[in-house]
PDB file of N, CA and C in Angstrom:
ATOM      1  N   UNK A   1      -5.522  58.847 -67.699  1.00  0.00           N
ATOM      2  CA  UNK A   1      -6.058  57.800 -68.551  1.00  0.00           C
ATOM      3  C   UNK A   1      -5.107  56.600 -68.502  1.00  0.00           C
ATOM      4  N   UNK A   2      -5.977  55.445 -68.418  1.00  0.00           N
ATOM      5  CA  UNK A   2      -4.641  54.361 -68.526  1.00  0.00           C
ATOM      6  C   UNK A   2      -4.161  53.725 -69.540  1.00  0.00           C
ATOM      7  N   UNK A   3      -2.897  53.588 -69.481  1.00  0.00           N
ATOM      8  CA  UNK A   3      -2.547  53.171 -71.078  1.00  0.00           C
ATOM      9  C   UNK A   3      -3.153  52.098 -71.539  1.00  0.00           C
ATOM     10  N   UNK A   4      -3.697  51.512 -71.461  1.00  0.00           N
ATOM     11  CA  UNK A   4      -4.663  50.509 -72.471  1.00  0.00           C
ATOM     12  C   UNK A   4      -5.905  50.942 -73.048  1.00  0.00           C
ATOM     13  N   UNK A   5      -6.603  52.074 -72.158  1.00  0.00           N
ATOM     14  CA  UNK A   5      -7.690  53.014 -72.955  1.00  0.00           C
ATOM     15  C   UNK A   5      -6.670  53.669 -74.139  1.00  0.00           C
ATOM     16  N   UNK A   6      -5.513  54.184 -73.948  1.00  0.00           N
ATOM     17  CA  UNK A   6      -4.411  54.851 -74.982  1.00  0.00           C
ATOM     18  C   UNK A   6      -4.680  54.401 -75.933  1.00  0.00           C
ATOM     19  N   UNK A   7      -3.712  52.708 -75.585  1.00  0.00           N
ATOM     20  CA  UNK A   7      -3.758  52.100 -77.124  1.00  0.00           C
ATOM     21  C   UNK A   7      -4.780  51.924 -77.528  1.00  0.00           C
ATOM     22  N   UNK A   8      -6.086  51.647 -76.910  1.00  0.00           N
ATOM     23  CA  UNK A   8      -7.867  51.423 -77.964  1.00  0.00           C
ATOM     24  C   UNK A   8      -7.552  52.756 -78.594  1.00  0.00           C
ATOM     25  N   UNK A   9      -6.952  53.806 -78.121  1.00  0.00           N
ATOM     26  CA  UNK A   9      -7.600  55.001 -79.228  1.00  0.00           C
ATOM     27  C   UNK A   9      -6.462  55.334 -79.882  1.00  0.00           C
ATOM     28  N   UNK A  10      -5.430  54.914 -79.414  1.00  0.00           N
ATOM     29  CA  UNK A  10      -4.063  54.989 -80.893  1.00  0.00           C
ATOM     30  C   UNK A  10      -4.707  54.049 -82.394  1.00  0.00           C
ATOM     31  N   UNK A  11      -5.297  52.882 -81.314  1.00  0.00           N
ATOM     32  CA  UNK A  11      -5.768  51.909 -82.896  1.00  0.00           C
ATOM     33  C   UNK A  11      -6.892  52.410 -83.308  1.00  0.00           C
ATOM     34  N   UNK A  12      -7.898  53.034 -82.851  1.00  0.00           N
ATOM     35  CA  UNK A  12      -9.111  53.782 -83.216  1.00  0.00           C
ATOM     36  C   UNK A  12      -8.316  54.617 -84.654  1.00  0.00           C
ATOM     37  N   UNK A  13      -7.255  55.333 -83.843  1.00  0.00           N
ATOM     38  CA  UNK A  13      -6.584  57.169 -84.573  1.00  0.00           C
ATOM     39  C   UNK A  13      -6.154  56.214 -85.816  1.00  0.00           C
ATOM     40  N   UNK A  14      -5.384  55.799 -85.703  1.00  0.00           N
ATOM     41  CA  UNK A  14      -4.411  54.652 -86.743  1.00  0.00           C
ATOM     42  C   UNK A  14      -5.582  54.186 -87.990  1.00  0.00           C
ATOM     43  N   UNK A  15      -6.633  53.602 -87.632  1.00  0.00           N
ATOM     44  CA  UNK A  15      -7.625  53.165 -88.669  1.00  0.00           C
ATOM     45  C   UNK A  15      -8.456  54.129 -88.976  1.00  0.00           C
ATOM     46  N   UNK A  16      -8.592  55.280 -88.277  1.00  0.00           N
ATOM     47  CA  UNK A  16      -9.657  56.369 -88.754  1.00  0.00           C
ATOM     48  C   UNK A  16      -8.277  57.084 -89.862  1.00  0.00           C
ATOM     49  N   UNK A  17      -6.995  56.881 -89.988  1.00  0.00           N
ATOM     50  CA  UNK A  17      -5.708  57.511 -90.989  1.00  0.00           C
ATOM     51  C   UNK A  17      -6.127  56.886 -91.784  1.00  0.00           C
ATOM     52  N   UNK A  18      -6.182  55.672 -91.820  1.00  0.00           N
ATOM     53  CA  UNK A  18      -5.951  54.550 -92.933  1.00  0.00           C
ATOM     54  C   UNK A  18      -7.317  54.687 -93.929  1.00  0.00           C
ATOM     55  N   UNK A  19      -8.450  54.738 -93.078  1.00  0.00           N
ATOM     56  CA  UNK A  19      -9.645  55.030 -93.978  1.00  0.00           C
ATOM     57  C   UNK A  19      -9.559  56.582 -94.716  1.00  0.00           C
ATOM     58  N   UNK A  20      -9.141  57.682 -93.879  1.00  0.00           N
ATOM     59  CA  UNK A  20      -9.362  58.690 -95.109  1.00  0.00           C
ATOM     60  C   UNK A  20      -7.666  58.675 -95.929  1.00  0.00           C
ATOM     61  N   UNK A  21      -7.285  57.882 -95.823  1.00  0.00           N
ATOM     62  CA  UNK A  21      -5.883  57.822 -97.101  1.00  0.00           C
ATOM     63  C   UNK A  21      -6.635  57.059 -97.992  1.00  0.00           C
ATOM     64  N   UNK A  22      -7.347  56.280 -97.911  1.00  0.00           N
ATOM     65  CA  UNK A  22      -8.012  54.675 -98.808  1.00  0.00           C
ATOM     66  C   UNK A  22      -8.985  55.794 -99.572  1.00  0.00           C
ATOM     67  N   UNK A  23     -10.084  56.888 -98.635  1.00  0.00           N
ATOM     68  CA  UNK A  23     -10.990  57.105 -99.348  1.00  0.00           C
ATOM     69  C   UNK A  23     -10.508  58.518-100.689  1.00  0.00           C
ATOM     70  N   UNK A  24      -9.205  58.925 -99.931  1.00  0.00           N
ATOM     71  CA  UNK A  24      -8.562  60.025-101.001  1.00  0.00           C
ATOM     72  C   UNK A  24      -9.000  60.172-102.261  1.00  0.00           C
ATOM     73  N   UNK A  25      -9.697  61.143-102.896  1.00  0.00           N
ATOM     74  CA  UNK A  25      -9.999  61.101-104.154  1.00  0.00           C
ATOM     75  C   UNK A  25     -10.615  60.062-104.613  1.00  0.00           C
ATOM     76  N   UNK A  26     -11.600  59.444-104.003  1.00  0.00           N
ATOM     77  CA  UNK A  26     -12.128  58.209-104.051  1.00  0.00           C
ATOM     78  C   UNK A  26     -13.696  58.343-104.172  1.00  0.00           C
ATOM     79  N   UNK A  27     -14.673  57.866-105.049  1.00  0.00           N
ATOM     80  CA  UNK A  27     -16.213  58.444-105.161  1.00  0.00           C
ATOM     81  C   UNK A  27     -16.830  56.961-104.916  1.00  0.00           C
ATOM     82  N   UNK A  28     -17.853  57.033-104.301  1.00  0.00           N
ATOM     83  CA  UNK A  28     -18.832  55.420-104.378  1.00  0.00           C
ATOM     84  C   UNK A  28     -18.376  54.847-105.135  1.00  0.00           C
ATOM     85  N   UNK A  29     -18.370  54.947-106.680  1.00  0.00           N
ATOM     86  CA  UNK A  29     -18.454  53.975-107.963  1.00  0.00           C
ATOM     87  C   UNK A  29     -16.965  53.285-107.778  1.00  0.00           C
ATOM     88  N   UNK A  30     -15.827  54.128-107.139  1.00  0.00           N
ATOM     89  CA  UNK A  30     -14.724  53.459-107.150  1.00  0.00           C
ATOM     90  C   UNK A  30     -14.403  52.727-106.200  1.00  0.00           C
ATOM     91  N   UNK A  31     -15.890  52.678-105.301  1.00  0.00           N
ATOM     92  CA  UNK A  31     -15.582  52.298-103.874  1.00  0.00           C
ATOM     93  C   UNK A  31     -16.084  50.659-104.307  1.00  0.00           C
ATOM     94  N   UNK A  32     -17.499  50.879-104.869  1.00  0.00           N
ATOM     95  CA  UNK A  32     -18.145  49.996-105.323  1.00  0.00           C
ATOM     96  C   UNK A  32     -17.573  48.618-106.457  1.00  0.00           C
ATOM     97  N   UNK A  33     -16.500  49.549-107.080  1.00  0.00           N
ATOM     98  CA  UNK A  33     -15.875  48.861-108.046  1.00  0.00           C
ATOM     99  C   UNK A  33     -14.596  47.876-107.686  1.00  0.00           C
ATOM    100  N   UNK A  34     -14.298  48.279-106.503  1.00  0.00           N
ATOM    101  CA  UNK A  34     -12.872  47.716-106.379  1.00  0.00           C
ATOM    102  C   UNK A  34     -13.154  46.789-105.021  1.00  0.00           C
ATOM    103  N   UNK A  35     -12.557  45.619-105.280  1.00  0.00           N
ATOM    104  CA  UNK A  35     -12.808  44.796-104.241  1.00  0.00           C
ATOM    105  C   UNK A  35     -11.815  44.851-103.213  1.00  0.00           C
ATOM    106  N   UNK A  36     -10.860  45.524-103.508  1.00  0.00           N
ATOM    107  CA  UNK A  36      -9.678  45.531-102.546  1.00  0.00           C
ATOM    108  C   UNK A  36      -9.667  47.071-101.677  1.00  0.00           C
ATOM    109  N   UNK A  37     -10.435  47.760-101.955  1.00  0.00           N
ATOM    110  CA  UNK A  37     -10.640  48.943-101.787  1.00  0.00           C
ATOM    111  C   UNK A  37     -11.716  48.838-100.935  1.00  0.00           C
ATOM    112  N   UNK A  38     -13.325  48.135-100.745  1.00  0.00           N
ATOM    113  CA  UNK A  38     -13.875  47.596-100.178  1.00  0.00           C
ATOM    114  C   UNK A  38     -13.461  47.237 -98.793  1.00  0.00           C
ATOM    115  N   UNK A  39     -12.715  45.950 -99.166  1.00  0.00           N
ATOM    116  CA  UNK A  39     -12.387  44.984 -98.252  1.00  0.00           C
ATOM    117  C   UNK A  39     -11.524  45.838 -97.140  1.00  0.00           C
ATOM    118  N   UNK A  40     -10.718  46.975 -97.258  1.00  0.00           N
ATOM    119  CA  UNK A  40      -9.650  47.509 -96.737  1.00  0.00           C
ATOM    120  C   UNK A  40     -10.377  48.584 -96.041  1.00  0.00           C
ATOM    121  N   UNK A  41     -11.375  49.140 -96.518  1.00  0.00           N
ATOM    122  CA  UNK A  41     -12.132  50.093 -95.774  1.00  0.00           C
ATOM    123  C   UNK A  41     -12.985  49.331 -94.857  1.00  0.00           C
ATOM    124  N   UNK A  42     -13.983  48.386 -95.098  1.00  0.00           N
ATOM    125  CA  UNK A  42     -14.258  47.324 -94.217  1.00  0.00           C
ATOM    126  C   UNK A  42     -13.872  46.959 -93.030  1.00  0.00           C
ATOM    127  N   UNK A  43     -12.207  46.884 -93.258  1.00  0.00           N
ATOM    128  CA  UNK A  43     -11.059  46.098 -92.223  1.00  0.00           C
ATOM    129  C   UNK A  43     -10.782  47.375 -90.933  1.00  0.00           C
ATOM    130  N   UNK A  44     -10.371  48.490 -91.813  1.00  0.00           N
ATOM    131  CA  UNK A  44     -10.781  49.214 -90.686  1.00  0.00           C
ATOM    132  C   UNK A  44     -11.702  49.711 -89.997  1.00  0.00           C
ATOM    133  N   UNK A  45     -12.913  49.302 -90.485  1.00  0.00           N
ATOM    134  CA  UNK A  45     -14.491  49.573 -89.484  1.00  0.00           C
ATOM    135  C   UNK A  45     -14.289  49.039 -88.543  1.00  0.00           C
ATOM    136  N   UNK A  46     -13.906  47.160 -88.602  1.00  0.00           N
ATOM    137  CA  UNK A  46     -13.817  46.102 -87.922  1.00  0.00           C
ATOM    138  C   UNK A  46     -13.020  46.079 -86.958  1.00  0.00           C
ATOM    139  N   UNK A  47     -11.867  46.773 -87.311  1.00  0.00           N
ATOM    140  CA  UNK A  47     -10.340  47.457 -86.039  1.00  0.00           C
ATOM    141  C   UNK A  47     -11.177  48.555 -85.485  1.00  0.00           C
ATOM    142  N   UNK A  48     -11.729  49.531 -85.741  1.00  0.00           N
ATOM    143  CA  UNK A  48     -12.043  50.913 -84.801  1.00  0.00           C
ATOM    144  C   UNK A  48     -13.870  50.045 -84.268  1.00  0.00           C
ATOM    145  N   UNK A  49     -14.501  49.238 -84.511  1.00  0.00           N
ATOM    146  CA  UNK A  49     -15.569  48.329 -83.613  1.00  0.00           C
ATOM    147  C   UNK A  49     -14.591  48.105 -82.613  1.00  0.00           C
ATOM    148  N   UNK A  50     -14.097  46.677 -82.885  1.00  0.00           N
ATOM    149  CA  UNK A  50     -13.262  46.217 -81.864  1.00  0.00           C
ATOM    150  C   UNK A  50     -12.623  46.974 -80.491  1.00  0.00           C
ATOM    151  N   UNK A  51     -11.517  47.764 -81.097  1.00  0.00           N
ATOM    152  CA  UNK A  51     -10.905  48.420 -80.271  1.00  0.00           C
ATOM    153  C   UNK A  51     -11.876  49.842 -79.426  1.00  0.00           C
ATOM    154  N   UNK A  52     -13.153  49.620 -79.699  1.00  0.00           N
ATOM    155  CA  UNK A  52     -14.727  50.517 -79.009  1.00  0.00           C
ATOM    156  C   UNK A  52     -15.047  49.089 -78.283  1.00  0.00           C
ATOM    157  N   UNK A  53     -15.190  48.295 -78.606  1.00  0.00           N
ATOM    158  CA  UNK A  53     -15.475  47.328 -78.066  1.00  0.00           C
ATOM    159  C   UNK A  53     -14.289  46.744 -76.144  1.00  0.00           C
ATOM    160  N   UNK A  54     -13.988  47.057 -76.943  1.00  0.00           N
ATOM    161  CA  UNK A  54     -12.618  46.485 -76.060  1.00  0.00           C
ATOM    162  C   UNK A  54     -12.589  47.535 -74.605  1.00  0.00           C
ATOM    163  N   UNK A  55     -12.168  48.770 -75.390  1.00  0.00           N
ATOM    164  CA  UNK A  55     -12.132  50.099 -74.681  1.00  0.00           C
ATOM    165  C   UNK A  55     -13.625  50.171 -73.567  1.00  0.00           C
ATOM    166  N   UNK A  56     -15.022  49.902 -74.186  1.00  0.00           N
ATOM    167  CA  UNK A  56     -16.013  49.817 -73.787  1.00  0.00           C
ATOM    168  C   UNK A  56     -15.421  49.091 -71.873  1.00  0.00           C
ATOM    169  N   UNK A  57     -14.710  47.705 -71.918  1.00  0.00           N
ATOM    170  CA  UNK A  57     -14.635  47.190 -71.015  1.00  0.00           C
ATOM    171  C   UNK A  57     -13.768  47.852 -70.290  1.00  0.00           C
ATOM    172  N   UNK A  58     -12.898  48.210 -70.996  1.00  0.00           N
ATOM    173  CA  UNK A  58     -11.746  48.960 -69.971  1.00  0.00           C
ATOM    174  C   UNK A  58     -11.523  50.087 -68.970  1.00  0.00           C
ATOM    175  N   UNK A  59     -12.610  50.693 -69.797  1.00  0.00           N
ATOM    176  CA  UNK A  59     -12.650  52.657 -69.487  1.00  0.00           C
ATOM    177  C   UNK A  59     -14.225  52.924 -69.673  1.00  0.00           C
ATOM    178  N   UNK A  60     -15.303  52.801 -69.293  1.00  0.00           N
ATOM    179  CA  UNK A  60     -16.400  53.386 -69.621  1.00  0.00           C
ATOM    180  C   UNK A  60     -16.263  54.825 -69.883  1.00  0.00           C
ATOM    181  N   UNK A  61     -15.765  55.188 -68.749  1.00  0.00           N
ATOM    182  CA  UNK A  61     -15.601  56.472 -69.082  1.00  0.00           C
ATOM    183  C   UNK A  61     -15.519  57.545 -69.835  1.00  0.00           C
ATOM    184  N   UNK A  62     -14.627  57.025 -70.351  1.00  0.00           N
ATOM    185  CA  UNK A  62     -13.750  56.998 -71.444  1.00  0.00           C
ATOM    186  C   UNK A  62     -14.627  57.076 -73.034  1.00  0.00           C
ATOM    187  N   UNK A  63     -15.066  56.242 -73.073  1.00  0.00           N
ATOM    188  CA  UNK A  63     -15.527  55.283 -74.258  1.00  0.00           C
ATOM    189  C   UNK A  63     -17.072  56.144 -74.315  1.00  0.00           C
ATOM    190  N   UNK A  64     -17.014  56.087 -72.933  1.00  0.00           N
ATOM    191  CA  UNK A  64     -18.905  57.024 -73.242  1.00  0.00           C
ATOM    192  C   UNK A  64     -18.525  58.438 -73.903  1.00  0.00           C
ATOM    193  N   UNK A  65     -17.457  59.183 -74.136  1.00  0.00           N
ATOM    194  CA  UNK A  65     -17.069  60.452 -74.324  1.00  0.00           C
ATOM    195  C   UNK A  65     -17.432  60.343 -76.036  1.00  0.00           C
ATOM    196  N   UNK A  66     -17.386  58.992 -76.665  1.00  0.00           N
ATOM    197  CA  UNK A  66     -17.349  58.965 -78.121  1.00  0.00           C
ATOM    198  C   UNK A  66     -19.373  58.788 -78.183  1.00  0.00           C
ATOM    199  N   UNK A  67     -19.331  59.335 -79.238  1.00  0.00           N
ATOM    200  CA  UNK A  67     -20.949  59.273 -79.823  1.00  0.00           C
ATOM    201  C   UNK A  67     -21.252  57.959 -80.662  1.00  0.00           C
ATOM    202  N   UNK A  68     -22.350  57.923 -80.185  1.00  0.00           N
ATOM    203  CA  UNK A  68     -22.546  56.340 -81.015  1.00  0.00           C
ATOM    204  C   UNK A  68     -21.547  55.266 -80.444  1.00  0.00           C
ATOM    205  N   UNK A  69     -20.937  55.353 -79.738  1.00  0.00           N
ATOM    206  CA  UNK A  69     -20.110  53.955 -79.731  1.00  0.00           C
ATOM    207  C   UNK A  69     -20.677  52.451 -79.662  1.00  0.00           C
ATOM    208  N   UNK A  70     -21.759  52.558 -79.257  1.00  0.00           N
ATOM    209  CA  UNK A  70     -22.648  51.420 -79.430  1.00  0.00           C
ATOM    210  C   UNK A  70     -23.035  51.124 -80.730  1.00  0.00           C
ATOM    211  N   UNK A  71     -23.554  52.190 -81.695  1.00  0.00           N
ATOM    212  CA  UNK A  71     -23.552  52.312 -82.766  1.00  0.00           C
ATOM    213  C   UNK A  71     -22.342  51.513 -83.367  1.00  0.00           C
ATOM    214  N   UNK A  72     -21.212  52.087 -83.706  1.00  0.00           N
ATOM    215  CA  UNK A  72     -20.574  51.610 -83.990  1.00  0.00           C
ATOM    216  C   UNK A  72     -19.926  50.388 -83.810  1.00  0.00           C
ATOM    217  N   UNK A  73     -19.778  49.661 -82.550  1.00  0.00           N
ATOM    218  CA  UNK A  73     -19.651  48.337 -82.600  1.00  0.00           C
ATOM    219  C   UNK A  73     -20.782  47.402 -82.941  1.00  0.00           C
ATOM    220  N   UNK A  74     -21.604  47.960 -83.316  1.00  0.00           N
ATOM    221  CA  UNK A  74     -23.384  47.222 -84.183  1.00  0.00           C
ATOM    222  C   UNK A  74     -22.957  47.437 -85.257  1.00  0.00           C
ATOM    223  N   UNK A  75     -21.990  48.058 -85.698  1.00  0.00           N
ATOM    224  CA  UNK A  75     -21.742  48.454 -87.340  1.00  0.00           C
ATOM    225  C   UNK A  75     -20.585  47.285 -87.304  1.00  0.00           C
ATOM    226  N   UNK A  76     -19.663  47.006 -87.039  1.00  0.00           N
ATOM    227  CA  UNK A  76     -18.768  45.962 -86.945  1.00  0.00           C
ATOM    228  C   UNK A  76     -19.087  44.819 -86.555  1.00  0.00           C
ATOM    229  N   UNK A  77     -19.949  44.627 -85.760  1.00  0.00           N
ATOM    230  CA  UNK A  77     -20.576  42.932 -85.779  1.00  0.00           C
ATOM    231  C   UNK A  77     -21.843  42.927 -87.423  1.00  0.00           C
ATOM    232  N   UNK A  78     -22.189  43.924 -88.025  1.00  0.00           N
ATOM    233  CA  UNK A  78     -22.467  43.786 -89.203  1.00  0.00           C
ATOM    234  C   UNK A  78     -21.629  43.572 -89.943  1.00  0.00           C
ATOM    235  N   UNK A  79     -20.776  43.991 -90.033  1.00  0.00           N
ATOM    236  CA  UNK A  79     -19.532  43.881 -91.108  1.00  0.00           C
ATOM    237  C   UNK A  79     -19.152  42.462 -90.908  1.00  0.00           C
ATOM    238  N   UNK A  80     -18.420  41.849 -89.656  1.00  0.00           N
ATOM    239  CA  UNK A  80     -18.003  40.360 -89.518  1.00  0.00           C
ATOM    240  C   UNK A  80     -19.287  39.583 -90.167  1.00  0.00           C
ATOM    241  N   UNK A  81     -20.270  39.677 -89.048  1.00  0.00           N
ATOM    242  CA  UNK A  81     -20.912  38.708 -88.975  1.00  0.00           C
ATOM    243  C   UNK A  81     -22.416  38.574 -89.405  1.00  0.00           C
ATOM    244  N   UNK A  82     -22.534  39.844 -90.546  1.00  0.00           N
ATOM    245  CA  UNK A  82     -23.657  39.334 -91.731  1.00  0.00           C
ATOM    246  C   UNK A  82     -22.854  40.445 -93.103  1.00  0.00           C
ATOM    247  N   UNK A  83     -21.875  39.887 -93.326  1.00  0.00           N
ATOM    248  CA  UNK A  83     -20.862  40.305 -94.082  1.00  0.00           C
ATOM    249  C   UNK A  83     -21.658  39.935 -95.686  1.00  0.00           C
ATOM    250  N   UNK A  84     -22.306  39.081 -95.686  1.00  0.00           N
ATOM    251  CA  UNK A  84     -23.543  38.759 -96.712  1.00  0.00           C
ATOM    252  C   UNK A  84     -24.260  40.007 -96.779  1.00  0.00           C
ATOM    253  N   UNK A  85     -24.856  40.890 -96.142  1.00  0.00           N
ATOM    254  CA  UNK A  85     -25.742  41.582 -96.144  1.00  0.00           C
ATOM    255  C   UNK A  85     -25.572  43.113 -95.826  1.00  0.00           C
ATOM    256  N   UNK A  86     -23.924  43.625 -96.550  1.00  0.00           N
ATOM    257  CA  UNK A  86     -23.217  44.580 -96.081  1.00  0.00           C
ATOM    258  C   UNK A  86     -23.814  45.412 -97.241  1.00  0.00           C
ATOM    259  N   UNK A  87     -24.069  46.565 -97.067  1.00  0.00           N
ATOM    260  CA  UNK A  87     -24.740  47.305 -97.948  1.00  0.00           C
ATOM    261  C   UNK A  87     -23.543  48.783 -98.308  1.00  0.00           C
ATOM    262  N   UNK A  88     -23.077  48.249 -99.484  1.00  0.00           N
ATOM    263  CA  UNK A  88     -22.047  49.543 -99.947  1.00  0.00           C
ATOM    264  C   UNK A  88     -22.328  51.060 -99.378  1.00  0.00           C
ATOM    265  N   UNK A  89     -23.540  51.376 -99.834  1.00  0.00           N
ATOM    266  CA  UNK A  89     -23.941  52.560 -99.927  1.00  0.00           C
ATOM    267  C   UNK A  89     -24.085  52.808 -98.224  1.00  0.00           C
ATOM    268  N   UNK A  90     -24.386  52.504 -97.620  1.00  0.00           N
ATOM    269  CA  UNK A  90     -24.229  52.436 -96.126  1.00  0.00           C
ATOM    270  C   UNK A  90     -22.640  52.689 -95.396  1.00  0.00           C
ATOM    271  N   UNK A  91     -21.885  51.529 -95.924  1.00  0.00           N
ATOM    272  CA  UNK A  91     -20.468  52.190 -95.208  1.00  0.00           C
ATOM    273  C   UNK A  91     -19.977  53.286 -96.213  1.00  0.00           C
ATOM    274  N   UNK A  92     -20.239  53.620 -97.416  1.00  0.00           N
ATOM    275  CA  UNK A  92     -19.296  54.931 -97.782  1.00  0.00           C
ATOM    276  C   UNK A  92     -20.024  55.862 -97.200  1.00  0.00           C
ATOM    277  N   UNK A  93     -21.353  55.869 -97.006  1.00  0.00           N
ATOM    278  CA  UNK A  93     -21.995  56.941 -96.213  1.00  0.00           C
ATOM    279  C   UNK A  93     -21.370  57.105 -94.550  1.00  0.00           C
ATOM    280  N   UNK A  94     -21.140  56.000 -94.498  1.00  0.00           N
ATOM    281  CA  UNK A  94     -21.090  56.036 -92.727  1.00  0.00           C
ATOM    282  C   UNK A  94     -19.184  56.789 -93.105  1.00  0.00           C
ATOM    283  N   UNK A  95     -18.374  56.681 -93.641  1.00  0.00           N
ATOM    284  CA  UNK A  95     -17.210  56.755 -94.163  1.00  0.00           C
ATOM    285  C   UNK A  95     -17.223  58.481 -93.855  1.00  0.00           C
ATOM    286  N   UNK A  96     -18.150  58.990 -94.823  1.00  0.00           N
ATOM    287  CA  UNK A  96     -18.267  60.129 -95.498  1.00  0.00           C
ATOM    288  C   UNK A  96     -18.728  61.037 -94.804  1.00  0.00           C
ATOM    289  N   UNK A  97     -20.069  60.714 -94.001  1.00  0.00           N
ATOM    290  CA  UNK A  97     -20.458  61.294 -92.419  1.00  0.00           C
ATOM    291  C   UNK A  97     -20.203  61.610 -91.510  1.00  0.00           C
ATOM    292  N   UNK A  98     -19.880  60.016 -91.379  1.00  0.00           N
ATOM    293  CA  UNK A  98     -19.426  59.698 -89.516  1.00  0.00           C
ATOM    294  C   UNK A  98     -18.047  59.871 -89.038  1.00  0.00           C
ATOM    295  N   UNK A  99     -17.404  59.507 -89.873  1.00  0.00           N
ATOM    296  CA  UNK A  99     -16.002  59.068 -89.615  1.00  0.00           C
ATOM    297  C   UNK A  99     -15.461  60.540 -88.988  1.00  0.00           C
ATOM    298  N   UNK A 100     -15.446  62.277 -89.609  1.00  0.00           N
ATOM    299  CA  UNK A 100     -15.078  63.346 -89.229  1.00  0.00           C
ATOM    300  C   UNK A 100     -15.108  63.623 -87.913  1.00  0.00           C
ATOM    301  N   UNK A 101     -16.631  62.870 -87.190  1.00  0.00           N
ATOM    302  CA  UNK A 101     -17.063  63.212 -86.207  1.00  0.00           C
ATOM    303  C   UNK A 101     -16.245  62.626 -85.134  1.00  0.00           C
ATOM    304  N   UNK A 102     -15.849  61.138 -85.222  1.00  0.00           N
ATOM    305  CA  UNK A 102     -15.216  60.185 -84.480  1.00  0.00           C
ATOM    306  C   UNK A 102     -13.523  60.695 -84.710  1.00  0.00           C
ATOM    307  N   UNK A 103     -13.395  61.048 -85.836  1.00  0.00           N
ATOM    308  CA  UNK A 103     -11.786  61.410 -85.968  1.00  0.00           C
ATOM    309  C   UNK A 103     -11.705  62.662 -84.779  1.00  0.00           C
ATOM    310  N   UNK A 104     -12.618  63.188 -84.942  1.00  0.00           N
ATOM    311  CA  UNK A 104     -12.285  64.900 -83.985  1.00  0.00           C
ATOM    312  C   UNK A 104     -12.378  64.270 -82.557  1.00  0.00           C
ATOM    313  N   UNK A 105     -13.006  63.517 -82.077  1.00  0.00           N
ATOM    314  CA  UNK A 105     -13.860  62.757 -80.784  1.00  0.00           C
ATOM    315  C   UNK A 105     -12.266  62.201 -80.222  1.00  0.00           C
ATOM    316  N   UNK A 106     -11.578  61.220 -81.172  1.00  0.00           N
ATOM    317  CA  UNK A 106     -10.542  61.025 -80.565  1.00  0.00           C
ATOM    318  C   UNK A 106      -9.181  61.581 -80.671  1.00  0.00           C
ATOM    319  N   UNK A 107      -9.107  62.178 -81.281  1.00  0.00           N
ATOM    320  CA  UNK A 107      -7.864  63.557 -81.138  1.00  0.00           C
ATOM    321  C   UNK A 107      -8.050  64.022 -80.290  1.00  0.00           C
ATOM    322  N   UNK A 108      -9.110  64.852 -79.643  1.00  0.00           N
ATOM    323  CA  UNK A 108      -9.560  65.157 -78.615  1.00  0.00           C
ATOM    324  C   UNK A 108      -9.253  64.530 -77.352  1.00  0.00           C
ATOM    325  N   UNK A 109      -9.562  63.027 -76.951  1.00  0.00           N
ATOM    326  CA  UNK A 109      -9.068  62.150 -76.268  1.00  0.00           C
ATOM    327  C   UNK A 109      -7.748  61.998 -75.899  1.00  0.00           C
ATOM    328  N   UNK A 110      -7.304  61.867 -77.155  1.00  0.00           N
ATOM    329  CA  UNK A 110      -5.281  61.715 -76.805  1.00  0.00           C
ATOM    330  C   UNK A 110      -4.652  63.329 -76.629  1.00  0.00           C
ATOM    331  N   UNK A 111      -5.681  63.958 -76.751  1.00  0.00           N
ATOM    332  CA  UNK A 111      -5.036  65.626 -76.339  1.00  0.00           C
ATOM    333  C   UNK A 111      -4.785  66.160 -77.857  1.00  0.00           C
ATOM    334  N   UNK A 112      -4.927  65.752 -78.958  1.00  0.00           N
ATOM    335  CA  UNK A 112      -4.192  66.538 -80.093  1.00  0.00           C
ATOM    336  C   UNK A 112      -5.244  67.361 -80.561  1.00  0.00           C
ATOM    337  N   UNK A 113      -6.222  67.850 -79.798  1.00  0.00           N
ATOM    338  CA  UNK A 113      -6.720  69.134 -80.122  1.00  0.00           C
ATOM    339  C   UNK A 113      -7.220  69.706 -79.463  1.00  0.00           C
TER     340      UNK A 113
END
């Protein structure tokens, strides 16, 4: 693998940490309630799009091994760029769902399982 597919999935691994530390003991209403809590779970959708995005060019290969990845960078050009029309209940779901699936997908990738 070449190290620049690496780093897309060190920053993938890195923001898929950061979201389940943020969501710790954390329920919709507190998700819903806090704007900084929001915004921070958000931020890392927008880092693990991107760096799918990125990776996409670098490594197909690679990048096709993750599910949805298309999906998911459609979920991050939602987030930027109709950030008006971001629907809570949608990313804690996608959070709460998806995220396990993609965390195992790239551990897998860098060898840690």
């Amino acid at each position: 693998m070449q190290l620049e597919a690496k780093k897309f999935l060190y920053d993938i691994q890195q923001a898929v940490q950061l979201l389940k530390d943020f969501a710790t003991n954390k329920t919709f209403d507190d998700y819903a309630e806090d704007a900084m809590l929001r915004s921070a779970i958000e931020r890392q959708f927008e880092i693990i799009g991107e760096a799918l995005s990125q990776l996409a060019k670098a490594d197909l290969d690679i990048v096709s091994q993750i599910s949805e990845y298309q999906r998911i960078i459609a979920f991050r050009n939602i987030l930027i760029h109709g950030y008006a029309q971001v629907d809570d209940h949608v990313v804690w779901d996608v959070l709460q769902t998806r995220l396990p699936t993609l965390s195992d997908q790239i551990e897998k990738l860098l060898g840690k399982k």
